[in-house]
Protein backbone atom coordinates (compact mmCIF):
# COMPACT_ATOMS: atom_id res chain seq x y z
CA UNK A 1 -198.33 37.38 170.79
CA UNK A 2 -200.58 39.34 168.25
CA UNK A 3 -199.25 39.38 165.19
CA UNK A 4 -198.76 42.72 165.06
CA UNK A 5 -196.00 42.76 168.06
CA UNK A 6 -194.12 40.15 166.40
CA UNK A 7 -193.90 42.29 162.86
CA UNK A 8 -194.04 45.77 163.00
CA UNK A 9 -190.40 45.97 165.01
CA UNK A 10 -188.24 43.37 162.19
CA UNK A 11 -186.02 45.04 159.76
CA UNK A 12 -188.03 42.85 157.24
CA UNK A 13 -190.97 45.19 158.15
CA UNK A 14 -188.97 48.35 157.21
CA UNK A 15 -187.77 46.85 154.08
CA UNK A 16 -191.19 45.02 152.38
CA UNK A 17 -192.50 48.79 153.20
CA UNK A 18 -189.75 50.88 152.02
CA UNK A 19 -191.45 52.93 149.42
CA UNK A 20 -193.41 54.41 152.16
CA UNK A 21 -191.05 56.59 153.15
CA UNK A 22 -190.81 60.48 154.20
CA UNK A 23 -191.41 61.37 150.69
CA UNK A 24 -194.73 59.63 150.44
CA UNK A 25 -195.78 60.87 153.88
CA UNK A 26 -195.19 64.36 152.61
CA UNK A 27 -198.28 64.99 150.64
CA UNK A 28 -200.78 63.64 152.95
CA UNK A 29 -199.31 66.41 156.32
CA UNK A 30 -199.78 68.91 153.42
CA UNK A 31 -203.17 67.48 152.39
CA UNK A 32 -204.44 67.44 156.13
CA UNK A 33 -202.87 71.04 157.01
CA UNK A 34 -204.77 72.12 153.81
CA UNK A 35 -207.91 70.87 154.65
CA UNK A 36 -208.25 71.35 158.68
CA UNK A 37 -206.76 74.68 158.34
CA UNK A 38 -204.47 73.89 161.31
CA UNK A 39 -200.60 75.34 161.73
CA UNK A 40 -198.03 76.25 163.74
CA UNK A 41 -198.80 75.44 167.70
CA UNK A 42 -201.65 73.04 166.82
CA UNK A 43 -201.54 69.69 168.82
CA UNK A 44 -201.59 66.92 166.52
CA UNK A 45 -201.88 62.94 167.56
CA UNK A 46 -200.10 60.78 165.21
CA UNK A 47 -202.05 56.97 165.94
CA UNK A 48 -199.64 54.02 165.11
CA UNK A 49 -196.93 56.53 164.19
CA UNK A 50 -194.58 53.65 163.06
CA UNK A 51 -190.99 55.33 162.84
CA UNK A 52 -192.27 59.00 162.44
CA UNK A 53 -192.57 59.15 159.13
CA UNK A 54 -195.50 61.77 159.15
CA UNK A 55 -194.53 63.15 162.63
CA UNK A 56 -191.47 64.78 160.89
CA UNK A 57 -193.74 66.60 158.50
CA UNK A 58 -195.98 67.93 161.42
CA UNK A 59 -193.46 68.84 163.48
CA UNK A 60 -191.41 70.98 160.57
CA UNK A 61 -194.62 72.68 159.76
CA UNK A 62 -194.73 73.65 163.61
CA UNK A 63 -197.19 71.57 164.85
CA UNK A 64 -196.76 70.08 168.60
CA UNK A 65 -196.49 66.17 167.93
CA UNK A 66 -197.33 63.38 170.20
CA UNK A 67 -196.87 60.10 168.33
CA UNK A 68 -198.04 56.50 169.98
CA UNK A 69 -197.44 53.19 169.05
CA UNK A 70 -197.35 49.52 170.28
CA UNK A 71 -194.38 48.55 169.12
CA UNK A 72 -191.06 50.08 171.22
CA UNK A 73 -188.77 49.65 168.02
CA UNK A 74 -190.79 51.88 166.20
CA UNK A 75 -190.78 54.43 168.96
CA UNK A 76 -187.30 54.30 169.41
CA UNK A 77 -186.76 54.90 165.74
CA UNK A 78 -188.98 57.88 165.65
CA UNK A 79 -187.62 59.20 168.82
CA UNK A 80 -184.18 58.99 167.10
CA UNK A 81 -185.40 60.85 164.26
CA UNK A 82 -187.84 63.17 165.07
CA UNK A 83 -186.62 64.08 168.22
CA UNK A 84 -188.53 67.47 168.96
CA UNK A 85 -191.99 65.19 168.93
CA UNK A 86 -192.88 63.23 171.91
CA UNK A 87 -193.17 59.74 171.50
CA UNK A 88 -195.05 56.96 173.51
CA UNK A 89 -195.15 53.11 173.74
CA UNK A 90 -198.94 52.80 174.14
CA UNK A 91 -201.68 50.74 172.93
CA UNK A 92 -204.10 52.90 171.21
CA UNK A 93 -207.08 51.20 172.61
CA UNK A 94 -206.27 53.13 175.65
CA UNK A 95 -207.39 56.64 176.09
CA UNK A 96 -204.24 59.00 176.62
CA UNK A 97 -203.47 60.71 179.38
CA UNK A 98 -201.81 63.59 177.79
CA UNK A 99 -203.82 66.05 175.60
CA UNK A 100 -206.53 67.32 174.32
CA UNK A 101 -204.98 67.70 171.22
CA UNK A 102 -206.78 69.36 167.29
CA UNK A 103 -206.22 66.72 164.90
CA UNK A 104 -205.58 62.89 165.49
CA UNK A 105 -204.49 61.01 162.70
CA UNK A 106 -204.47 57.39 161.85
CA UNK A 107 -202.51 56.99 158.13
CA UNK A 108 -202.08 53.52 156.40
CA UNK A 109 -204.89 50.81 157.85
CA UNK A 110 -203.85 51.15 161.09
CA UNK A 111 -207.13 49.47 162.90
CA UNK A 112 -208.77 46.37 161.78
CA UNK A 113 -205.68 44.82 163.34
CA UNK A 114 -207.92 43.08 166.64
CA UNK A 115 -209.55 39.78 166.70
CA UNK A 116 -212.78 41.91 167.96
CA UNK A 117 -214.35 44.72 166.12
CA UNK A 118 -215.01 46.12 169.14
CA UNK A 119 -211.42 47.08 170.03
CA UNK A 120 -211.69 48.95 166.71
CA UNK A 121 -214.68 50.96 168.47
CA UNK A 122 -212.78 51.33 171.50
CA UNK A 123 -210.14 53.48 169.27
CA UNK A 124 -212.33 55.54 167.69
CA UNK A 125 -213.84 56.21 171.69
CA UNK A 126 -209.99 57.02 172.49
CA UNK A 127 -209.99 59.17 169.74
CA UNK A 128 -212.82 61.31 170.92
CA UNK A 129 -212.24 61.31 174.25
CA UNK A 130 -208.26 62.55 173.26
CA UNK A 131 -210.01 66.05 170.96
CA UNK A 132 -210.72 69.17 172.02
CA UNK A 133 -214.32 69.99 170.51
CA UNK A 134 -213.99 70.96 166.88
CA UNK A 135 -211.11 68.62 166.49
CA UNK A 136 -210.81 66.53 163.75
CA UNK A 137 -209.61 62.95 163.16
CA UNK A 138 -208.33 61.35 159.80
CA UNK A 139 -208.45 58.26 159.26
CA UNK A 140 -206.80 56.39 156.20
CA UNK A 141 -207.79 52.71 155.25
CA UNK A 142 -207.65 50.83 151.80
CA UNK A 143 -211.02 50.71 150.15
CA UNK A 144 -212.36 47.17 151.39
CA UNK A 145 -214.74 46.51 148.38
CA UNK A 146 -212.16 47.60 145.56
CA UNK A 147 -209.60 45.30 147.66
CA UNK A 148 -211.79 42.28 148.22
CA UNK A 149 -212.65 42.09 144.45
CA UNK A 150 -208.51 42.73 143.64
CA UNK A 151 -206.72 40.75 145.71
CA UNK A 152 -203.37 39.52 144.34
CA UNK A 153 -203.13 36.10 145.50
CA UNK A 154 -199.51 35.71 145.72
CA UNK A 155 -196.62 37.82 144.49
CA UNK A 156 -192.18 36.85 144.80
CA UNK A 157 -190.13 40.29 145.53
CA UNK A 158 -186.03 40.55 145.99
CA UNK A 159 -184.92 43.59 147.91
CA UNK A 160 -181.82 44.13 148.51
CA UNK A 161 -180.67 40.36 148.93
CA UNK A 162 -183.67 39.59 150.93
CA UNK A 163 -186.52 37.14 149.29
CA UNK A 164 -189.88 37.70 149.92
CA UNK A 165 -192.76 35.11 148.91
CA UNK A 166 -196.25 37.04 149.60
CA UNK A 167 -199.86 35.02 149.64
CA UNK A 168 -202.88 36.83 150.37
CA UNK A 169 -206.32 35.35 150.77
CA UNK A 170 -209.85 36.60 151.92
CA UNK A 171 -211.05 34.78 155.39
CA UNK A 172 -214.71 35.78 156.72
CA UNK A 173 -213.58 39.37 155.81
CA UNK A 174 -210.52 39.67 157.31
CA UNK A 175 -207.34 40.17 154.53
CA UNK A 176 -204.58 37.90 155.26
CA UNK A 177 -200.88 38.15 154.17
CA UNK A 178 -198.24 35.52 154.85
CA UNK A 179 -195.06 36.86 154.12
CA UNK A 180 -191.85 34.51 153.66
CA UNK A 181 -188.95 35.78 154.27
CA UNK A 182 -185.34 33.82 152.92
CA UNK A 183 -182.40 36.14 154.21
CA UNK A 184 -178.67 34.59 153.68
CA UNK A 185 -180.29 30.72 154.41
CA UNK A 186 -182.34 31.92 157.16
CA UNK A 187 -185.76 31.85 156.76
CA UNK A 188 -188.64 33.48 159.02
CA UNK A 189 -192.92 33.64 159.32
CA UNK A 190 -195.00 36.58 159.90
CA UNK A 191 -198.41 36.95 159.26
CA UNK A 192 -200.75 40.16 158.56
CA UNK A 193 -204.57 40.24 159.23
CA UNK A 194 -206.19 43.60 158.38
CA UNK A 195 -210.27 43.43 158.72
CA UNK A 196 -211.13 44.70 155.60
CA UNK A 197 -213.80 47.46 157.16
CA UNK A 198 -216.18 49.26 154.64
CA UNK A 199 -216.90 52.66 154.01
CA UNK A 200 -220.50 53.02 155.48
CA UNK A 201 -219.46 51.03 158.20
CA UNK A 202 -216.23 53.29 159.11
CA UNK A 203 -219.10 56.27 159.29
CA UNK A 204 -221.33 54.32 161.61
CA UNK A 205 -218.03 53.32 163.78
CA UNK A 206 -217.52 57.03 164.10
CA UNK A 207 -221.02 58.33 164.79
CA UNK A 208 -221.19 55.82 167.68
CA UNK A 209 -217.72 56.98 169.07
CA UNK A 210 -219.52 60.37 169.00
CA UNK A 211 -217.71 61.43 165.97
CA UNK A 212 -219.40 63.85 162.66
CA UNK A 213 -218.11 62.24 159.59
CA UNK A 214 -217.50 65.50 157.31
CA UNK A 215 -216.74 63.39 154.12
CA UNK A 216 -214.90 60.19 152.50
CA UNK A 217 -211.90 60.91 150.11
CA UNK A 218 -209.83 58.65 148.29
CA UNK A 219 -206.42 59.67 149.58
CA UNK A 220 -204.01 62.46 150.12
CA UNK A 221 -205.73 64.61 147.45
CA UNK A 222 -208.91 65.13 148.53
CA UNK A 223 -211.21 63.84 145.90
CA UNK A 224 -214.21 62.24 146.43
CA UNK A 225 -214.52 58.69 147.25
CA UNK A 226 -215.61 55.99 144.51
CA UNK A 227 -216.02 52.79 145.94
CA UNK A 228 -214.80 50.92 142.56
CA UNK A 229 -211.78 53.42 141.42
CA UNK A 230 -210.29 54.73 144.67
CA UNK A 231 -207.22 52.29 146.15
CA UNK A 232 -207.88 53.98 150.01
CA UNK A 233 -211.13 55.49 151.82
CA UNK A 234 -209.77 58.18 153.51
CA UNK A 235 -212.79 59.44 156.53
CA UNK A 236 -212.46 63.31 158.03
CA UNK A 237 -214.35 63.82 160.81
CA UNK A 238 -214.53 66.28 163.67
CA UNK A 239 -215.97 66.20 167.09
CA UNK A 240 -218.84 68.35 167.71
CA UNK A 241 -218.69 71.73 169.66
């Protein structure tokens, strides 16, 4: 099983990851509504939409919401709380059936997950293939050089009762994280691996998947990207007319 399917769905998931919550996924709807210029009736796509934590802020600003992910917890969490957006269990290597929609987004590294960089490409094709021309796609991923060079190697957190022993290391350019978990004597495994992908090569990814990159920003506020200060590289595109 990848190791995605075997983390995203654990409680342990939603708790290492609380503090991205609603309230964090606020400004970046706001940020994206801003700069696309989209409202009420647009279609959005939210890609790896996790528990609908942005979905909720599309959908109160009035935009139609179709949300997919691979991992059927998630969905049924976001169903549960979002439940005016449509939600799918889908991988999103897959072109959708449903659509065309005005925006897709893709918020907090969610590709570099695959063993091949070519199922990354194959997303970016989906994503194309799922826009109406002029649409635009944002995509959100840490900044791979300012990560590389920052790396904390290991790091012990307590949340609410729950231990958590974190070790990260750098392998052929592919960030791994292997969490510990203790929880009332029990103890558990998981495993992250996040292909750290860089900025240029994010813009040639989307020119081949037919894709004009606009510009590179360094998160929900749209300033420019610097590869050695900005924490994310944040690429808005659109596909052509």
């Amino acid at each position: 099983m990848p190791w995605y399917e075997n983390w995203f769905g654990t409680p342990y998931y939603k708790l290492l990851y609380r503090h991205r919550d609603e309230s964090d996924a606020r400004p970046w709807v706001q940020s994206i509504l801003s700069e696309t210029g989209l409202g009420k009736g647009a279609r959005v796509l939210d890609l790896a939409c996790g528990r609908g934590r942005h979905a909720r802020w599309f959908s109160q600003a009035g935009l139609c919401v179709t949300g997919v992910d691979i991992s059927e917890e998630s969905i049924k969490e976001a169903r549960a709380a979002v439940p005016e957006a449509d939600f799918l269990v889908h991988d999103i290597r897959v072109p959708l059936r449903t659509g065309p929609f005005d925006l897709a987004v893709c918020l907090f590294t969610s590709i570099g997950y695959f063993d091949r960089p070519s199922d990354d490409q194959r997303v970016l094709e989906s994503v194309t293939s799922a826009l109406v021309p002029g649409g635009w796609f944002v995509l959100d991923l840490m900044n791979a050089e300012r990560v590389s060079g920052k790396l904390v190697p290991s790091e012990q957190l307590e949340i609410e009762g729950v231990r958590f022993h974190v070790a990260r290391r750098l392998e052929d350019g592919v960030v791994v994280k292997r969490i510990q978990v203790s929880d009332v004597g029990e103890e558990h495994l998981f495993e992250e691996r996040v292909r750290a992908i860089a900025p240029e090569e994010v813009r040639a990814m989307m020119e081949r998947a037919g894709l004009q990159v606009m510009r590179q920003t360094d998160g929900p506020e749209p300033l420019p990207f610097d590869a050695d200060r900005s924490e994310r590289c944040v690429t808005w595109a659109r596909k052509p007319v």
